[in-house]
Protein backbone atom coordinates (compact mmCIF):
# COMPACT_ATOMS: atom_id res chain seq x y z
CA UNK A 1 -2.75 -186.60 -8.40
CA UNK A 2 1.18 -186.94 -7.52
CA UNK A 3 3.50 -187.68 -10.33
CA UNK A 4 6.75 -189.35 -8.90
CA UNK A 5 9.86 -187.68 -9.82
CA UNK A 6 12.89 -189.40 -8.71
CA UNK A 7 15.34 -187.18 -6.54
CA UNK A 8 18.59 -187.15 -9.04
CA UNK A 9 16.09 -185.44 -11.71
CA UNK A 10 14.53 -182.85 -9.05
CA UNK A 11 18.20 -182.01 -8.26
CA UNK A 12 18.89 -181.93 -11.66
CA UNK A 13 15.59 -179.38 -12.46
CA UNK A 14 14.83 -178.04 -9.19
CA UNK A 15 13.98 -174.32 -10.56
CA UNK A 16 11.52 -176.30 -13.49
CA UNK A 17 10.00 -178.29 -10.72
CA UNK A 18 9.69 -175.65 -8.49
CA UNK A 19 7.92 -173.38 -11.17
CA UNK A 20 5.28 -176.47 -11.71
CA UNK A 21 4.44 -176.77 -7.97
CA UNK A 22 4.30 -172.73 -7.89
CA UNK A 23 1.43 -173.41 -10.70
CA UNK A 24 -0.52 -176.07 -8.40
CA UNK A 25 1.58 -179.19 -9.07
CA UNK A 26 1.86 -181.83 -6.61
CA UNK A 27 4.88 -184.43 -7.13
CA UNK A 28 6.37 -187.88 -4.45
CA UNK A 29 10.02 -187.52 -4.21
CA UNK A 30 11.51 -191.12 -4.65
CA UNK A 31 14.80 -192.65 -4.20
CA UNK A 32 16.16 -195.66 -5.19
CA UNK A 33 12.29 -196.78 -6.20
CA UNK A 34 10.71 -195.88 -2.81
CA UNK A 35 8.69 -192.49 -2.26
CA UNK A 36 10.77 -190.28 0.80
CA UNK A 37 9.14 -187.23 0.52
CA UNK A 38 6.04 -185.26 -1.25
CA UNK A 39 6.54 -182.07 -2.84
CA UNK A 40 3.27 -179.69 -2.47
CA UNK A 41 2.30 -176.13 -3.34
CA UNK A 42 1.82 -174.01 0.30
CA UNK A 43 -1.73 -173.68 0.98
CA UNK A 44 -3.48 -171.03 0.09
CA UNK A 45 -7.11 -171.07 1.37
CA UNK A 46 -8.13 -168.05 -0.10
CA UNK A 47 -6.94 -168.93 -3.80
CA UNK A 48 -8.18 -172.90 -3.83
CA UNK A 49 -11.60 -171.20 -2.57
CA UNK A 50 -11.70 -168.50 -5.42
CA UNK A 51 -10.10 -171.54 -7.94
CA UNK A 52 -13.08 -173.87 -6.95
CA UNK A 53 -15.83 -170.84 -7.59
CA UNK A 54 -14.21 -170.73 -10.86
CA UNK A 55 -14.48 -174.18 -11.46
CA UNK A 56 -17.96 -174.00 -10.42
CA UNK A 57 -18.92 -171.09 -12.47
CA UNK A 58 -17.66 -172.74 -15.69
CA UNK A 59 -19.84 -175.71 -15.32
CA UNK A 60 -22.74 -174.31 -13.86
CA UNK A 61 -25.65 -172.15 -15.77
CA UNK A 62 -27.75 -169.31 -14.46
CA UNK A 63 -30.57 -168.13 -15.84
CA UNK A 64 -34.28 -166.43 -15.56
CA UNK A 65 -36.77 -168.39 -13.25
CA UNK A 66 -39.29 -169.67 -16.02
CA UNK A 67 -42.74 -168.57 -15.27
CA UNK A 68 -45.42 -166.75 -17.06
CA UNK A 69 -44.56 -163.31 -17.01
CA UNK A 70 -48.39 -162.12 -16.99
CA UNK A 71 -48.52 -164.70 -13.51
CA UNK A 72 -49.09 -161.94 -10.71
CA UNK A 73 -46.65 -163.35 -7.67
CA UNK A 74 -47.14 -162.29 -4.30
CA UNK A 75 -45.16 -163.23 -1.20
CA UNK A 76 -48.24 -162.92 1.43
CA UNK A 77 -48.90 -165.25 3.70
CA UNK A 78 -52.44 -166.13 2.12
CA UNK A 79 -50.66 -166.94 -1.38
CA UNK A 80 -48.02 -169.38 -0.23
């Protein structure tokens, strides 16, 4: 999501701002009530992919395959 920031306060706390968007931030630049210009972080394919495994990985659970473990398996093509 983009949270406005009017320009006279960007000005005013460009380095803050600047930090936020280095940190993944997104803001719309507005003037006098009307948005001029957005204000992203540079993409970085590489990161957003390894941020979205991470994202992934804390929601997701991997475990053992549940099955009997005296169940002989076998991967012929007779047994499929």
């Amino acid at each position: 999501m983009l949270t406005p920031v009017n320009i006279t306060e960007l000005r005013r706390n460009l380095s803050t701002y600047m930090h936020r968007v280095d940190h993944g931030e997104s803001f719309l630049v507005t003037a006098h009530g009307k948005v001029v210009a957005r204000l992203l972080p540079q993409d970085d394919p590489a990161g957003a992919a390894y941020q979205r495994i991470l994202e992934v990985r804390s929601q997701a659970w991997v475990g053992d395959v549940e099955s009997p473990l005296d169940e002989e398996w076998r991967a012929d093509s007779e047994h499929l």
